[in-house]
C-alpha atoms as a PDB file:
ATOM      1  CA  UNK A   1     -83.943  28.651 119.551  1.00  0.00           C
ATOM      2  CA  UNK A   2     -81.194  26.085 119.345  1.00  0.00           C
ATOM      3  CA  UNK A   3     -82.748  22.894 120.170  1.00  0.00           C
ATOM      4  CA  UNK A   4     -80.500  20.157 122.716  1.00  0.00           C
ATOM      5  CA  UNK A   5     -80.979  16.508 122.988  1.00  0.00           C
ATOM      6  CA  UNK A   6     -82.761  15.770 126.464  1.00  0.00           C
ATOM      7  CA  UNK A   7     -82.216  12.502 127.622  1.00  0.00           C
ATOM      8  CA  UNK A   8     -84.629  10.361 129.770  1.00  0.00           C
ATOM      9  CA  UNK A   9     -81.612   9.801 132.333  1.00  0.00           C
ATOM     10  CA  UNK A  10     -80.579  13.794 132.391  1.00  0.00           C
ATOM     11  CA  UNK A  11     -84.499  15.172 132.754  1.00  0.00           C
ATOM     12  CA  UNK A  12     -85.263  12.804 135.409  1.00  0.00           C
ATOM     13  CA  UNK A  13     -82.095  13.600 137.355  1.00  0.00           C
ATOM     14  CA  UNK A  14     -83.130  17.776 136.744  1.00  0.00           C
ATOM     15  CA  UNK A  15     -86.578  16.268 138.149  1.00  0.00           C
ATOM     16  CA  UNK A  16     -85.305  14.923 141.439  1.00  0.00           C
ATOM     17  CA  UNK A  17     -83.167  17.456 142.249  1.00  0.00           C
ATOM     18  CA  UNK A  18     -86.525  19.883 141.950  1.00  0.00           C
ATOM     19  CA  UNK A  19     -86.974  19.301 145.860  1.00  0.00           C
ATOM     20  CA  UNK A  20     -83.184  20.556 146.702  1.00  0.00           C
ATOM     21  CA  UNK A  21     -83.411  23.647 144.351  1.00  0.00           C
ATOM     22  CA  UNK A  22     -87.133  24.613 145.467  1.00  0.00           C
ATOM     23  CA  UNK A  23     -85.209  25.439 149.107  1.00  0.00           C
ATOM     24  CA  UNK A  24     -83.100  27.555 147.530  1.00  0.00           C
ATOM     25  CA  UNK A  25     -83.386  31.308 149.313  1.00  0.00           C
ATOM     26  CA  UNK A  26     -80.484  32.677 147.068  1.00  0.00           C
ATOM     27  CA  UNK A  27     -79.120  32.370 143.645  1.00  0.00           C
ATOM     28  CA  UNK A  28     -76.454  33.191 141.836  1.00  0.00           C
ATOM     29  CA  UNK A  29     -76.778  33.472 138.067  1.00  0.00           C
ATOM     30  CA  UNK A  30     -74.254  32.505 135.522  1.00  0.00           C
ATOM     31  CA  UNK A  31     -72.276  30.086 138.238  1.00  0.00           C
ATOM     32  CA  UNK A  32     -69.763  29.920 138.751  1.00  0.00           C
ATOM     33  CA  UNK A  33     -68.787  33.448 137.584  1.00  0.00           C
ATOM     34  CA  UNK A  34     -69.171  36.689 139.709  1.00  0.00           C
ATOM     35  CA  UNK A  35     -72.999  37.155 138.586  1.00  0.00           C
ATOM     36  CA  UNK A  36     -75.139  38.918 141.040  1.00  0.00           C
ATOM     37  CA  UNK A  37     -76.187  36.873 143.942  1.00  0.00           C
ATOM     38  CA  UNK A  38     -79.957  37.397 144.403  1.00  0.00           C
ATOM     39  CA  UNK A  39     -82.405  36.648 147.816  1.00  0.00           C
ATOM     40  CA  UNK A  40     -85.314  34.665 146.352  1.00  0.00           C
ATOM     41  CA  UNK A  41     -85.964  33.686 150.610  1.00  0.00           C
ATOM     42  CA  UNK A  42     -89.053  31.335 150.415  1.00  0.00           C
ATOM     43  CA  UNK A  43     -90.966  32.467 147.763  1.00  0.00           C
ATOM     44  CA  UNK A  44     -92.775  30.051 145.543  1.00  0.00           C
ATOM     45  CA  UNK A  45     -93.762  32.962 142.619  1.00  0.00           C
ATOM     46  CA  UNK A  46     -93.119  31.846 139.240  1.00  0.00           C
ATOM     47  CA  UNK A  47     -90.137  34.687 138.927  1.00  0.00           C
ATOM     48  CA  UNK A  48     -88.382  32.706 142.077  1.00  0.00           C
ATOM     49  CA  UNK A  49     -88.893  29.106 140.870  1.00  0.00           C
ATOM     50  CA  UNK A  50     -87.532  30.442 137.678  1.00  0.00           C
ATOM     51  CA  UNK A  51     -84.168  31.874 138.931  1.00  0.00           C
ATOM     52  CA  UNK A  52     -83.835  28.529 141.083  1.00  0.00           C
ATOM     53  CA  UNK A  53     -83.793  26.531 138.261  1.00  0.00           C
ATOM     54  CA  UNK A  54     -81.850  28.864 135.637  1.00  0.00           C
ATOM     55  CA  UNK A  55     -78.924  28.841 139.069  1.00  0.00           C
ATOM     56  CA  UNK A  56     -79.602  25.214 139.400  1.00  0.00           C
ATOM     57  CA  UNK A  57     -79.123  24.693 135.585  1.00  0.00           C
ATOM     58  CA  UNK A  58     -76.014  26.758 135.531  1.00  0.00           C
ATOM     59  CA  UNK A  59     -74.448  24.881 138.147  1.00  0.00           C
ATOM     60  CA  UNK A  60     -74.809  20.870 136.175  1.00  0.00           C
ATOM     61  CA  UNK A  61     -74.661  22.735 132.487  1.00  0.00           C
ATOM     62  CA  UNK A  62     -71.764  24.803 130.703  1.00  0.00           C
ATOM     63  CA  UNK A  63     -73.375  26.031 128.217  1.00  0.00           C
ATOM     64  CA  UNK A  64     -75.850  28.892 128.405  1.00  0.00           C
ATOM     65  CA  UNK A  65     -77.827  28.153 125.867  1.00  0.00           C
ATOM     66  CA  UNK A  66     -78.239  24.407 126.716  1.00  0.00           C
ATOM     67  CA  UNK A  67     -79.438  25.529 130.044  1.00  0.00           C
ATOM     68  CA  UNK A  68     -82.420  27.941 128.771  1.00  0.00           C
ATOM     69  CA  UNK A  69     -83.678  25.795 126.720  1.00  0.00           C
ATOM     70  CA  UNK A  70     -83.731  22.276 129.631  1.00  0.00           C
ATOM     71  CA  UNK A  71     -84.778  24.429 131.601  1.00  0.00           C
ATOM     72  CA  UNK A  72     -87.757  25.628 129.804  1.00  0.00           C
ATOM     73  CA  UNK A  73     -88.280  22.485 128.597  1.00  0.00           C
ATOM     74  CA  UNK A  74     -88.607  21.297 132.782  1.00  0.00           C
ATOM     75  CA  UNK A  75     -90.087  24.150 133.492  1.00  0.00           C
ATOM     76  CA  UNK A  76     -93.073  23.436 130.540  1.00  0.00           C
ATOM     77  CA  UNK A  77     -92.842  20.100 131.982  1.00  0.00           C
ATOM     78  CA  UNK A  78     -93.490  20.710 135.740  1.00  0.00           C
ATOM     79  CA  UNK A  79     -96.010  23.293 135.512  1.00  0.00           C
ATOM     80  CA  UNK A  80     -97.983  21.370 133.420  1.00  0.00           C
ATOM     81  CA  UNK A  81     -98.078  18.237 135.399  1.00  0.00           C
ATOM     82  CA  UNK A  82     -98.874  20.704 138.545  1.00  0.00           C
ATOM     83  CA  UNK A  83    -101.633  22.184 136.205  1.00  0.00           C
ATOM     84  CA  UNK A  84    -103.481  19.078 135.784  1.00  0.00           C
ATOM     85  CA  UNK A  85    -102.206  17.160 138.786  1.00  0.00           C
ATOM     86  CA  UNK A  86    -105.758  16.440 139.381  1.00  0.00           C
ATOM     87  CA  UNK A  87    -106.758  14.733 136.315  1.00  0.00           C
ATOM     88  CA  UNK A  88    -102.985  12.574 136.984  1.00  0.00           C
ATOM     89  CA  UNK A  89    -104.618  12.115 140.100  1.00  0.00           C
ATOM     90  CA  UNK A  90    -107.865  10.242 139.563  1.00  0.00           C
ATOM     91  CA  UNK A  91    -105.702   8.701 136.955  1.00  0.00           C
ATOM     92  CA  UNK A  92    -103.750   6.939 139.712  1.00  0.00           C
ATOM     93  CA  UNK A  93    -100.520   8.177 138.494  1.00  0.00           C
ATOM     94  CA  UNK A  94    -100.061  11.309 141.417  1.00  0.00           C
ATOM     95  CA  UNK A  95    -101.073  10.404 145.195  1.00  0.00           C
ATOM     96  CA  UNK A  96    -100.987  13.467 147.967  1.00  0.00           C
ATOM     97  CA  UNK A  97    -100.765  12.581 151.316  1.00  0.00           C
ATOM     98  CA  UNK A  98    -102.700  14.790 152.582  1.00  0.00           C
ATOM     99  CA  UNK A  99    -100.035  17.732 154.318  1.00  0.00           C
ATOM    100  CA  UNK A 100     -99.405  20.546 153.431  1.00  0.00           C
ATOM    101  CA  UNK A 101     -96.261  21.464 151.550  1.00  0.00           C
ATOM    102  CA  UNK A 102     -95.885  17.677 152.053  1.00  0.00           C
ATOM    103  CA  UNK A 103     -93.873  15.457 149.015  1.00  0.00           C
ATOM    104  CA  UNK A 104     -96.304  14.461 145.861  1.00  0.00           C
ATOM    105  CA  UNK A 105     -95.779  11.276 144.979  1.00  0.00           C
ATOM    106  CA  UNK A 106     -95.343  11.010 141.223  1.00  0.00           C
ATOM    107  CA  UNK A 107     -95.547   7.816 139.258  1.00  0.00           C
ATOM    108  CA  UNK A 108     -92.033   7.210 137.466  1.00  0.00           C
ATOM    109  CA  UNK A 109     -94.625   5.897 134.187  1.00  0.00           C
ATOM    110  CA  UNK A 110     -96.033   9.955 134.541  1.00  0.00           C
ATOM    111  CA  UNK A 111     -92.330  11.200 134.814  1.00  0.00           C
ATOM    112  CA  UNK A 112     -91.648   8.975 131.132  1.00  0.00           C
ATOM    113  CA  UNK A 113     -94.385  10.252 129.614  1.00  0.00           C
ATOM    114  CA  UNK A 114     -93.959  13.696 130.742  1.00  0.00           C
ATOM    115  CA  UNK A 115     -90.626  13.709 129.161  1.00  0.00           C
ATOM    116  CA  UNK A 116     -91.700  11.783 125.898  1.00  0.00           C
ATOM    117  CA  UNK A 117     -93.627  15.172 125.162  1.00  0.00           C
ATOM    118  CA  UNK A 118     -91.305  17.873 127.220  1.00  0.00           C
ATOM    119  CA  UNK A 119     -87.833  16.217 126.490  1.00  0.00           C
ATOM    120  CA  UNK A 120     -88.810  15.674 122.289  1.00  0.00           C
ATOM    121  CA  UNK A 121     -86.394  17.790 120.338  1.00  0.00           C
ATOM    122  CA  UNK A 122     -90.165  18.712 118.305  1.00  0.00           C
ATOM    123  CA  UNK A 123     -92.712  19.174 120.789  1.00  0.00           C
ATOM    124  CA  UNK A 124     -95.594  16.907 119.892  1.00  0.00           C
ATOM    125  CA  UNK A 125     -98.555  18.964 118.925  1.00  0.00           C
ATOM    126  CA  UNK A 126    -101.046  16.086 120.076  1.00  0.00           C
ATOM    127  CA  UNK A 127     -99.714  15.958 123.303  1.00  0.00           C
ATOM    128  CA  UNK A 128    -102.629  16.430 125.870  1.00  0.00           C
ATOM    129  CA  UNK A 129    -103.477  14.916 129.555  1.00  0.00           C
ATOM    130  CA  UNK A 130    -105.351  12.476 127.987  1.00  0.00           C
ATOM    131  CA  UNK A 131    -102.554  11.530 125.673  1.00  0.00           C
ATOM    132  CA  UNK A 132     -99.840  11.953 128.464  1.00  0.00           C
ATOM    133  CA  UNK A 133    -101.980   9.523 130.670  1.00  0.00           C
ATOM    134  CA  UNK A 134    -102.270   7.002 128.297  1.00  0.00           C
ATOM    135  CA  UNK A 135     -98.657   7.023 127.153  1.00  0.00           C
ATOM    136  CA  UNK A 136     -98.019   7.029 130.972  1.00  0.00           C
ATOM    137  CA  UNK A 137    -100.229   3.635 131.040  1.00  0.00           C
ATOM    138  CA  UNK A 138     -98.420   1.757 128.254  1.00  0.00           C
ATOM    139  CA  UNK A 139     -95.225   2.415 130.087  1.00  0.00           C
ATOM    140  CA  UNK A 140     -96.471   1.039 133.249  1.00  0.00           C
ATOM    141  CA  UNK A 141     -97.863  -2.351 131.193  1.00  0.00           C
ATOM    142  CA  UNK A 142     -94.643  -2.506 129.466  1.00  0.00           C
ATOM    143  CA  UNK A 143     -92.681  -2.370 132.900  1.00  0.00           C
ATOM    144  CA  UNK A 144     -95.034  -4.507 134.450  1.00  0.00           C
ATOM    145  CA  UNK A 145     -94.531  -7.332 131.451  1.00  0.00           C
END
């Protein structure tokens, strides 16, 4: 697969706009040709979050390739904080408040680190939680200097 540079800048805007294109209940793939329009409604399968973010990716990306590969790339990225959200947890670097469906609050040092691994043109084969935590760390010590 054709590899794309992913800046910091771009994956954290793809990132924010994750709460906007969870809500979406239809898609349309290829945007903004004629490509079949397709009723996700509120599902939350992986299939659904999928085709939100491939119609999502379509809409802020010309080219198709570019957009399969940043969006696997976000995809790998999000699942796998969601995976271990709670080791990031009793890390201090995630906080719930407690709702359901409610916001998760995601330290922007997680987010950094998250796309130091996800975002690398060569995926890093010693990423891990444990490294992604204390990458996450050093960020926050480096901010905080």
């Amino acid at each position: 697969m054709k590899t794309f540079p992913y800046s910091y800048d771009e994956f954290c805007n793809h990132f924010r706009a994750m709460s906007i294109v969870r809500k979406y209940e239809t898609v349309q793939l290829n945007y903004p040709a004629t490509g079949p329009v397709l009723e996700v409604g509120q599902s939350k399968d992986f299939e659904s979050q999928s085709l939100r973010l491939l119609d999502y990716m379509s809409q802020v990306i010309n080219d198709r390739d570019e957009q399969a590969y940043k969006a696997a790339r976000l995809m790998s990225a999000m699942m796998f904080l969601a995976a271990n959200k709670g080791a990031f947890m009793s890390a201090g670097l995630v906080q719930e408040n407690g709702e359901p469906d409610a916001p998760v609050m995601i330290s922007p040092h997680l987010v950094k680190a998250a796309h130091h691994f996800f975002g690398a043109e060569n995926m890093d084969p010693m990423m891990s939680v444990s490294a992604i935590i204390e990458l996450a760390r050093r960020f926050k010590q480096t901010d905080a200097a």
